[in-house]
N, C-alpha and C. Protein backbone atom coordinates (compact mmCIF):
# COMPACT_ATOMS: atom_id res chain seq x y z
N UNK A 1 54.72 74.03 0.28
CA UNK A 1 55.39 74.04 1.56
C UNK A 1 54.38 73.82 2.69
N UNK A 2 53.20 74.67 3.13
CA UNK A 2 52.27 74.72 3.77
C UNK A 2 51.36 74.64 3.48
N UNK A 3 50.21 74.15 4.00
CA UNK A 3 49.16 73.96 3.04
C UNK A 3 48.06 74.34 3.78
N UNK A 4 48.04 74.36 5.25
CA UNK A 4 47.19 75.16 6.48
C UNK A 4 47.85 75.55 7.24
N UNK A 5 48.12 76.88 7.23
CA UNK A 5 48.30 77.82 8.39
C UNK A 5 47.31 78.25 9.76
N UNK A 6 47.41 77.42 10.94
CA UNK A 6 46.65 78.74 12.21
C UNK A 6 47.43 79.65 12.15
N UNK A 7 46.98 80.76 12.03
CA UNK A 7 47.05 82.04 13.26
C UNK A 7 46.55 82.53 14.08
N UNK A 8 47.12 82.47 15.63
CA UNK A 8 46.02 82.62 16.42
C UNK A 8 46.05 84.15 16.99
N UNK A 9 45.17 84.90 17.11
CA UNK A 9 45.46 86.20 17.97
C UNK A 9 44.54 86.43 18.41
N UNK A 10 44.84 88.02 19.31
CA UNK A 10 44.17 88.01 20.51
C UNK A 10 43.68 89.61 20.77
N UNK A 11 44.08 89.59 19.19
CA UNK A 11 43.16 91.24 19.04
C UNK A 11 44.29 92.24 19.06
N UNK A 12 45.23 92.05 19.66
CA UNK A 12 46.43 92.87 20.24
C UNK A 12 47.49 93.87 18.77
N UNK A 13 47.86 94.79 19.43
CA UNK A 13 48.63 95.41 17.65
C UNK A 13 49.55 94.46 17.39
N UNK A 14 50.45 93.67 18.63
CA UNK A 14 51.59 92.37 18.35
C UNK A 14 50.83 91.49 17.40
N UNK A 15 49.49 91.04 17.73
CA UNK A 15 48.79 89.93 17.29
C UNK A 15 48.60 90.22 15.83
N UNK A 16 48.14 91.71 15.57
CA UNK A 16 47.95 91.78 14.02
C UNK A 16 48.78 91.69 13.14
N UNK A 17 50.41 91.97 13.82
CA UNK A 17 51.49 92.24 13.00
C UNK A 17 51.82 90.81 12.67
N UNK A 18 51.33 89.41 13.57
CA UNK A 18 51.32 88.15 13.08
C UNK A 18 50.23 87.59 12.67
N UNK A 19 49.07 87.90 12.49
CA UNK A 19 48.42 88.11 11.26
C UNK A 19 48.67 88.45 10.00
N UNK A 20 49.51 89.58 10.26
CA UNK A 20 49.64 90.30 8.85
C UNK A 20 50.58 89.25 7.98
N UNK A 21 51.92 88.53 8.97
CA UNK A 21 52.93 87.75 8.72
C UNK A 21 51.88 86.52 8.17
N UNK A 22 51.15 85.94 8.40
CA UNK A 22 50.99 85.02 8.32
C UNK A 22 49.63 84.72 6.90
N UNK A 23 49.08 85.94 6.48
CA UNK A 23 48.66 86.63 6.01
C UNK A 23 49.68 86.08 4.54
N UNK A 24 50.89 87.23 4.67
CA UNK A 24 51.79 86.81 3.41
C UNK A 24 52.45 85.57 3.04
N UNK A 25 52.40 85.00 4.46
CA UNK A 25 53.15 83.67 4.69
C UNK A 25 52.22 82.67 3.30
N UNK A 26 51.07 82.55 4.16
CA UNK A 26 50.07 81.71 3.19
C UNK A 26 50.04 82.47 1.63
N UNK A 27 49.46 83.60 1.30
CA UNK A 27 50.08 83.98 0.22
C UNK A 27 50.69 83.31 -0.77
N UNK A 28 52.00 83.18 -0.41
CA UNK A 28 53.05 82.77 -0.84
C UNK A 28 53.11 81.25 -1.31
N UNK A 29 52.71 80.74 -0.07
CA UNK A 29 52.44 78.82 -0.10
C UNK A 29 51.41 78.52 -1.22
N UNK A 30 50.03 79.31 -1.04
CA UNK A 30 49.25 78.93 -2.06
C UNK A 30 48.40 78.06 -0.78
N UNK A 31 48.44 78.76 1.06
CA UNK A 31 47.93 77.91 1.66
C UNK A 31 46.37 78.45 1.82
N UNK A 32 45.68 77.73 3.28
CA UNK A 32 44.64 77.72 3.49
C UNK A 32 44.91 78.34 4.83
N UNK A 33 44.10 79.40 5.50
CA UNK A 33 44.69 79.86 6.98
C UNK A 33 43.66 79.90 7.89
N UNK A 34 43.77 79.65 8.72
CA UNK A 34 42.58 79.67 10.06
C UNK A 34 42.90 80.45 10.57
N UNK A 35 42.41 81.31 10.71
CA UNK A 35 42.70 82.74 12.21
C UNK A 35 41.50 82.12 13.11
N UNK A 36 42.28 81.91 14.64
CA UNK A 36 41.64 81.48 15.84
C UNK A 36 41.75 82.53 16.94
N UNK A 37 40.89 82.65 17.57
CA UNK A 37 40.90 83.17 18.57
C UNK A 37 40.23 82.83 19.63
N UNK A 38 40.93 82.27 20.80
CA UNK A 38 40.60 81.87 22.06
C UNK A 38 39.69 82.75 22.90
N UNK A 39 38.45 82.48 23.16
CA UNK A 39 37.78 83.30 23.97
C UNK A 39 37.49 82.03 25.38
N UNK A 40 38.29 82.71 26.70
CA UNK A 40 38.13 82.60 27.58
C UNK A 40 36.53 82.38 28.58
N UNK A 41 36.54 82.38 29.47
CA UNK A 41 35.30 81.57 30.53
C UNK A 41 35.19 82.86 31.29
N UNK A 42 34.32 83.40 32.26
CA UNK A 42 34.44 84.00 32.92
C UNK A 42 34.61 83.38 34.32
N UNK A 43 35.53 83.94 34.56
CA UNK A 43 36.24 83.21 35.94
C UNK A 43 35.30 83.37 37.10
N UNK A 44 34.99 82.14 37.52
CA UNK A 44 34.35 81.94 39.20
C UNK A 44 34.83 81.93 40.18
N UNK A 45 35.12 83.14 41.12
CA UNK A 45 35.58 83.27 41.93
C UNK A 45 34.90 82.45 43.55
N UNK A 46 35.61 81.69 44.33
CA UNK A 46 34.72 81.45 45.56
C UNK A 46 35.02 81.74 46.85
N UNK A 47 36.60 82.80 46.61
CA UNK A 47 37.04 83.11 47.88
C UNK A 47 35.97 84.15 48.90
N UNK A 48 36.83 83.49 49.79
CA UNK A 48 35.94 84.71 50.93
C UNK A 48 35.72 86.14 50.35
N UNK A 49 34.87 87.15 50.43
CA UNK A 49 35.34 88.28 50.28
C UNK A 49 35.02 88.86 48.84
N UNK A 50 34.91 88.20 48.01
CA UNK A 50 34.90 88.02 46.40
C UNK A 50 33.75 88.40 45.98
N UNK A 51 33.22 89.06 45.01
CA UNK A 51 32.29 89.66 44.59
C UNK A 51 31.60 88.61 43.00
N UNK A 52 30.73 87.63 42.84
CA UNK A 52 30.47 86.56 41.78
C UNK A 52 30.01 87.09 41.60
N UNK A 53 29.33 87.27 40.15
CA UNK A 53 28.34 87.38 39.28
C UNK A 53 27.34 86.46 39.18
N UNK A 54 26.05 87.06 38.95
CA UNK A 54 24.97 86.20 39.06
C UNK A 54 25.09 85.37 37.82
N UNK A 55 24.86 83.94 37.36
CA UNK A 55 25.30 83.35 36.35
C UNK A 55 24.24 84.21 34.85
N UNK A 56 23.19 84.81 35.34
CA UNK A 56 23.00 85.60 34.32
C UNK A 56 23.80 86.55 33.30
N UNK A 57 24.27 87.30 34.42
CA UNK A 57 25.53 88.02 34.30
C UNK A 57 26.67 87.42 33.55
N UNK A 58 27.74 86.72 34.07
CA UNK A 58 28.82 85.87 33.38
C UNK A 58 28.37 85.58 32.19
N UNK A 59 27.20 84.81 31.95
CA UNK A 59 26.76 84.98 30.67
C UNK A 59 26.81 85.53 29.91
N UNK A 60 26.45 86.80 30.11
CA UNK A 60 26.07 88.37 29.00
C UNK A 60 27.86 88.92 29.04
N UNK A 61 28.63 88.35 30.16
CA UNK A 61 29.62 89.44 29.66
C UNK A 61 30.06 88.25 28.56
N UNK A 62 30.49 86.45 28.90
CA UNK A 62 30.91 85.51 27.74
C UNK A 62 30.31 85.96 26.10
N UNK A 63 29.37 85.95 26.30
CA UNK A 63 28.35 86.46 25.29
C UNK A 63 29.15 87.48 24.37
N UNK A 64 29.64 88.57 25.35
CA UNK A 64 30.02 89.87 24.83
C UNK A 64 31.49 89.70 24.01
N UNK A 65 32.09 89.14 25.02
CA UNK A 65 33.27 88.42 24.62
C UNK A 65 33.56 87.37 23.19
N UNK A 66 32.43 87.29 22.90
CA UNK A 66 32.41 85.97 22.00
C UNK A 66 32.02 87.01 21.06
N UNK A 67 31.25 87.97 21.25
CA UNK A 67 30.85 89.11 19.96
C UNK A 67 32.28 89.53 19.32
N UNK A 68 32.94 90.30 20.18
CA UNK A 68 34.10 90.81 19.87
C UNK A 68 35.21 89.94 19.08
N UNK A 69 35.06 88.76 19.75
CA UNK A 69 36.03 87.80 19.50
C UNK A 69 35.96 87.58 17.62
N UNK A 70 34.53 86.94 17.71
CA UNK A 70 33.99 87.13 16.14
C UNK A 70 34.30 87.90 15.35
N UNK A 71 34.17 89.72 15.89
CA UNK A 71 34.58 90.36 14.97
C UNK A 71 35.72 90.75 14.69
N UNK A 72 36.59 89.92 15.45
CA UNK A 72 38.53 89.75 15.27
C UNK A 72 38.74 89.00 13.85
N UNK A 73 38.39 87.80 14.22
CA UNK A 73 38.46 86.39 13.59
C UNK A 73 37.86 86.80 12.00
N UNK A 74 36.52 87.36 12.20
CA UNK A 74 36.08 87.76 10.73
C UNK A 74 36.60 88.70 10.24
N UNK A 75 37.06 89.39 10.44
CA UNK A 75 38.02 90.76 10.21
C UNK A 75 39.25 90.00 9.44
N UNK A 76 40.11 89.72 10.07
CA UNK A 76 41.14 88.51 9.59
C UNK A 76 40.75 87.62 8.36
N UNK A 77 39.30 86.89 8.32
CA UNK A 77 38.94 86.37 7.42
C UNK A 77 38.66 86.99 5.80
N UNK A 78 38.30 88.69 6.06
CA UNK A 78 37.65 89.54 4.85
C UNK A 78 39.09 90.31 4.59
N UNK A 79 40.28 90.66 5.38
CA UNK A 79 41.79 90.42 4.72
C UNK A 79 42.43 89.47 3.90
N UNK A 80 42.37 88.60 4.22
CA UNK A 80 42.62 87.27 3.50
C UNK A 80 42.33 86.80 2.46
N UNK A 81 40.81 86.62 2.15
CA UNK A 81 40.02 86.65 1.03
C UNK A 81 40.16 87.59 0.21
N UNK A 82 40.32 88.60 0.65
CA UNK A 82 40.61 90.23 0.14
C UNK A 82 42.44 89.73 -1.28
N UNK A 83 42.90 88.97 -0.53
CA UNK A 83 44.06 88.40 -1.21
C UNK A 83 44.05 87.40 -2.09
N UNK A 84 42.96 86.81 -1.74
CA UNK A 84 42.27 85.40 -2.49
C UNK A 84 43.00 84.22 -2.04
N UNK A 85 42.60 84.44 -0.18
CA UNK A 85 42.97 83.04 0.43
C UNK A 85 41.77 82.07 1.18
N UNK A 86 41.90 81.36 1.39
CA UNK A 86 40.34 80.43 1.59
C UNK A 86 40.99 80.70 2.93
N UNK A 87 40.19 81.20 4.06
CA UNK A 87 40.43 81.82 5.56
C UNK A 87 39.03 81.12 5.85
N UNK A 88 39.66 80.25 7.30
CA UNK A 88 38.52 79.94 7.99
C UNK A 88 38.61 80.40 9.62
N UNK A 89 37.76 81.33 9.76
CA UNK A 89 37.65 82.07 11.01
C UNK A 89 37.04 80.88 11.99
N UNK A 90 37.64 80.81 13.41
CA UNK A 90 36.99 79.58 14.53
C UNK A 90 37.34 80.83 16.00
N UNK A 91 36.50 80.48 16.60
CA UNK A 91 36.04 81.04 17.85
C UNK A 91 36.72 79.22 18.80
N UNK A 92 37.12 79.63 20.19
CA UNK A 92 37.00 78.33 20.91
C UNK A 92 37.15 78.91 22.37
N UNK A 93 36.17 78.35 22.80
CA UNK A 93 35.89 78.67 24.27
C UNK A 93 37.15 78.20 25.14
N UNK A 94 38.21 78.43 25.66
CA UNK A 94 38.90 77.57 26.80
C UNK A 94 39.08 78.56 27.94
N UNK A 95 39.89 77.80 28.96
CA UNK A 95 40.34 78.76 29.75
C UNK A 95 41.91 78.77 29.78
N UNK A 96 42.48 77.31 28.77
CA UNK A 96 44.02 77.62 28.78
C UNK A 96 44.49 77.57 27.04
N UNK A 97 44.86 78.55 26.91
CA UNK A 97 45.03 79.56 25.29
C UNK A 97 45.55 77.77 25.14
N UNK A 98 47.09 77.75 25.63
CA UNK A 98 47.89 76.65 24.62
C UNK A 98 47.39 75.59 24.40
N UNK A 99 46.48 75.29 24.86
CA UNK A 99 45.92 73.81 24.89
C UNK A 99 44.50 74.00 23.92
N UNK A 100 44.44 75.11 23.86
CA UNK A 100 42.81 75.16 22.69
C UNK A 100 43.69 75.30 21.02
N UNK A 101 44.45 76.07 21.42
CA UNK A 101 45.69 76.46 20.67
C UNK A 101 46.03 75.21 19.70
N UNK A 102 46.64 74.59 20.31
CA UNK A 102 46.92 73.06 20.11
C UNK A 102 46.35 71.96 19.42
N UNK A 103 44.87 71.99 20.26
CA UNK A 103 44.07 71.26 19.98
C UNK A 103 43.33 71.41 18.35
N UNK A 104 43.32 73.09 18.39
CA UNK A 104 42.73 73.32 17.04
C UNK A 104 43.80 73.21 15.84
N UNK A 105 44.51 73.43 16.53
CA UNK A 105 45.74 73.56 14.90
C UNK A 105 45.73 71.69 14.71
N UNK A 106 45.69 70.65 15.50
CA UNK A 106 44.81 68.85 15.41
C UNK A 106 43.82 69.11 14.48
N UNK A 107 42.83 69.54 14.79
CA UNK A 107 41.94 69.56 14.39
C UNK A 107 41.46 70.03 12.91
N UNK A 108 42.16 71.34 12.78
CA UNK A 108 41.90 71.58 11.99
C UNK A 108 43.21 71.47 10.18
N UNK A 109 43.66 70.68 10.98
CA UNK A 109 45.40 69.79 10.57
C UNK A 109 45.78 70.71 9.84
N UNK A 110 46.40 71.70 10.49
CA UNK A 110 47.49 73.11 10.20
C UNK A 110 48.29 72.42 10.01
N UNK A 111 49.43 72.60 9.29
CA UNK A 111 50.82 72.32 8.93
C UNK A 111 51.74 73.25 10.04
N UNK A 112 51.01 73.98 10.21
CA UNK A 112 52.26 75.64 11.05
C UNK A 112 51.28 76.66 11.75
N UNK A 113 51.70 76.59 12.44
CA UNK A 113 51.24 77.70 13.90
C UNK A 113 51.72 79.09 13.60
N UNK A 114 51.30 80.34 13.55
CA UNK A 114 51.73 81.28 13.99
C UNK A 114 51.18 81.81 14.62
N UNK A 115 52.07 82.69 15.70
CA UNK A 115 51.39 83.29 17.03
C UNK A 115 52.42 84.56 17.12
N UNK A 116 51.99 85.58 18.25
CA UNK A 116 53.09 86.86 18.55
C UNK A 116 53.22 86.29 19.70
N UNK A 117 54.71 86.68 20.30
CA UNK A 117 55.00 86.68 21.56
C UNK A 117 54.77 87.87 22.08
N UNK A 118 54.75 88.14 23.01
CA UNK A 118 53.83 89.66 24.06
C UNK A 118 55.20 89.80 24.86
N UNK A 119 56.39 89.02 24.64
CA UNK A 119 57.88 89.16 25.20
C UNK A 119 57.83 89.65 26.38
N UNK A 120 57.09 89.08 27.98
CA UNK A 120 56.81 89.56 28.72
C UNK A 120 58.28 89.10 29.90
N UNK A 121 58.60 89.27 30.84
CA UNK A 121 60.00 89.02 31.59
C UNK A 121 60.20 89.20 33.05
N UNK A 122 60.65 87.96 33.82
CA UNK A 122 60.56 88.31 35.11
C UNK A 122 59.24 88.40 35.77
N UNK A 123 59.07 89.21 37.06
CA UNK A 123 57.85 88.60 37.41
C UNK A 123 56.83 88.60 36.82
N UNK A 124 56.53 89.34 35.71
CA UNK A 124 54.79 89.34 34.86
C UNK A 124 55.22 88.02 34.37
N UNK A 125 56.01 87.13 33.66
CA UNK A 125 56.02 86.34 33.27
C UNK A 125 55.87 85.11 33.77
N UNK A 126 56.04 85.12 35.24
CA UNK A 126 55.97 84.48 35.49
C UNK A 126 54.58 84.44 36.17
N UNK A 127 53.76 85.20 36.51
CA UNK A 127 52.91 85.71 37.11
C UNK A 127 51.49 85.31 35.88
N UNK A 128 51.71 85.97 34.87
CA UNK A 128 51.12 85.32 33.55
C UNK A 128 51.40 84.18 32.76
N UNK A 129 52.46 83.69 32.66
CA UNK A 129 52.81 82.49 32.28
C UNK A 129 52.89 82.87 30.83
N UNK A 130 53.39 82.08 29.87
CA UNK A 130 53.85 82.16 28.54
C UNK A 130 53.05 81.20 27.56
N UNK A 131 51.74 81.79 27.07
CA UNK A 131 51.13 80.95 26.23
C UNK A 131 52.45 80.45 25.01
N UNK A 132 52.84 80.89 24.88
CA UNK A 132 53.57 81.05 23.66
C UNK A 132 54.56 79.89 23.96
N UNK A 133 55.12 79.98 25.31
CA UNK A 133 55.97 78.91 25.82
C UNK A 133 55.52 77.81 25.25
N UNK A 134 54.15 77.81 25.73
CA UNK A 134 53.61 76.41 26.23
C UNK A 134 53.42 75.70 25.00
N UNK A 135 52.98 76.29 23.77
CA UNK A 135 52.49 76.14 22.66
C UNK A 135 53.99 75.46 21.52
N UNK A 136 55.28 76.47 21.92
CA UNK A 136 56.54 75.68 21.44
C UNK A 136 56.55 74.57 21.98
N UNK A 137 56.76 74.49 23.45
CA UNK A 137 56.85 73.27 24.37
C UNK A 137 55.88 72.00 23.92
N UNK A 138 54.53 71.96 23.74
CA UNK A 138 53.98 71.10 23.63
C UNK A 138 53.10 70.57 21.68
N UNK A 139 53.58 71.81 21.18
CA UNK A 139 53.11 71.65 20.14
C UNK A 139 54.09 70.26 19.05
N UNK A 140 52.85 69.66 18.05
CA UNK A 140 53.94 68.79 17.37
C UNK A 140 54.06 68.72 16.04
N UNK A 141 53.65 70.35 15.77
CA UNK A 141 53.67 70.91 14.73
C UNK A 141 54.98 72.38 14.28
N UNK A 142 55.21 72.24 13.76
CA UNK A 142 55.97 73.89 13.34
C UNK A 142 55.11 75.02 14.04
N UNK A 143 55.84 76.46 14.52
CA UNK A 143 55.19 77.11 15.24
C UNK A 143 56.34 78.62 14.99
N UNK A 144 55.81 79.55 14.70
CA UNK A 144 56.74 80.68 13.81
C UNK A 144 56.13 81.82 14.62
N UNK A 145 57.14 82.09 15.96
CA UNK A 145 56.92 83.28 16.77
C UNK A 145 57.46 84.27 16.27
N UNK A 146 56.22 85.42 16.36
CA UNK A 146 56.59 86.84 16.00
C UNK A 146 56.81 87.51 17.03
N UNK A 147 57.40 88.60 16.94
CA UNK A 147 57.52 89.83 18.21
C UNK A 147 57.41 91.14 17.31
């Protein structure tokens, strides 16, 4: 049926519970799964008033960020294997989830996306915007939202 699964998460208890799904999903297929996780930029602020970080700084916190991120992704990877699935853990720097999202499940020619929705509503939603949206919307692959 499948033969590469992404799953992407974001560390979150929603995120693990589509891990876990995706986890049995492959299982089952006899697939191959990528757990991704998007690690973000540290945002440059230039308004008036605004407090930047010295680019030393931004650095060490990206840095930090990318530690953690790793030990998501590999975590996910030593579950998997743990099952006897060939898991390939990827880190990707962006600043917009759906579009790294996207790009990697191309790349790394997933058959099927899974992701959690964070089922957010009204103004946070709109305020945060809906990776998840964006990822149904533009993806041109299968894509299996959890909640």
């Amino acid at each position: 049926m499948y033969e590469r699964i992404l799953v992407a998460t974001d560390g979150s208890a929603l995120s693990k519970k589509a891990v876990n799904s995706a986890i049995s999903l492959a299982t089952l297929c006899g697939a191959e799964l990528i757990a991704l996780k998007v690690v973000p930029r540290y945002p440059q602020s230039y308004f008036e008033g605004s407090i930047a970080l010295s680019a030393e700084d931004a650095k060490r916190v990206e840095a930090k960020w990318t530690e953690e991120s790793q030990k998501i992704v590999d975590a996910i990877k030593k579950s998997g294997e743990s099952k006897g699935l060939k898991v390939k853990a990827v880190l990707v720097k962006s600043d917009v989830v759906s579009d790294a999202l996207i790009a990697a499940a191309k790349k790394h020619k997933a058959d099927l996306i899974v992701m959690a929705s964070h089922g957010r509503k009204g103004v946070k939603r709109l305020l945060l915007g809906s990776e998840t949206q964006q990822v149904l919307t533009h993806s041109e692959i299968p894509v299996l939202v959890l909640r």
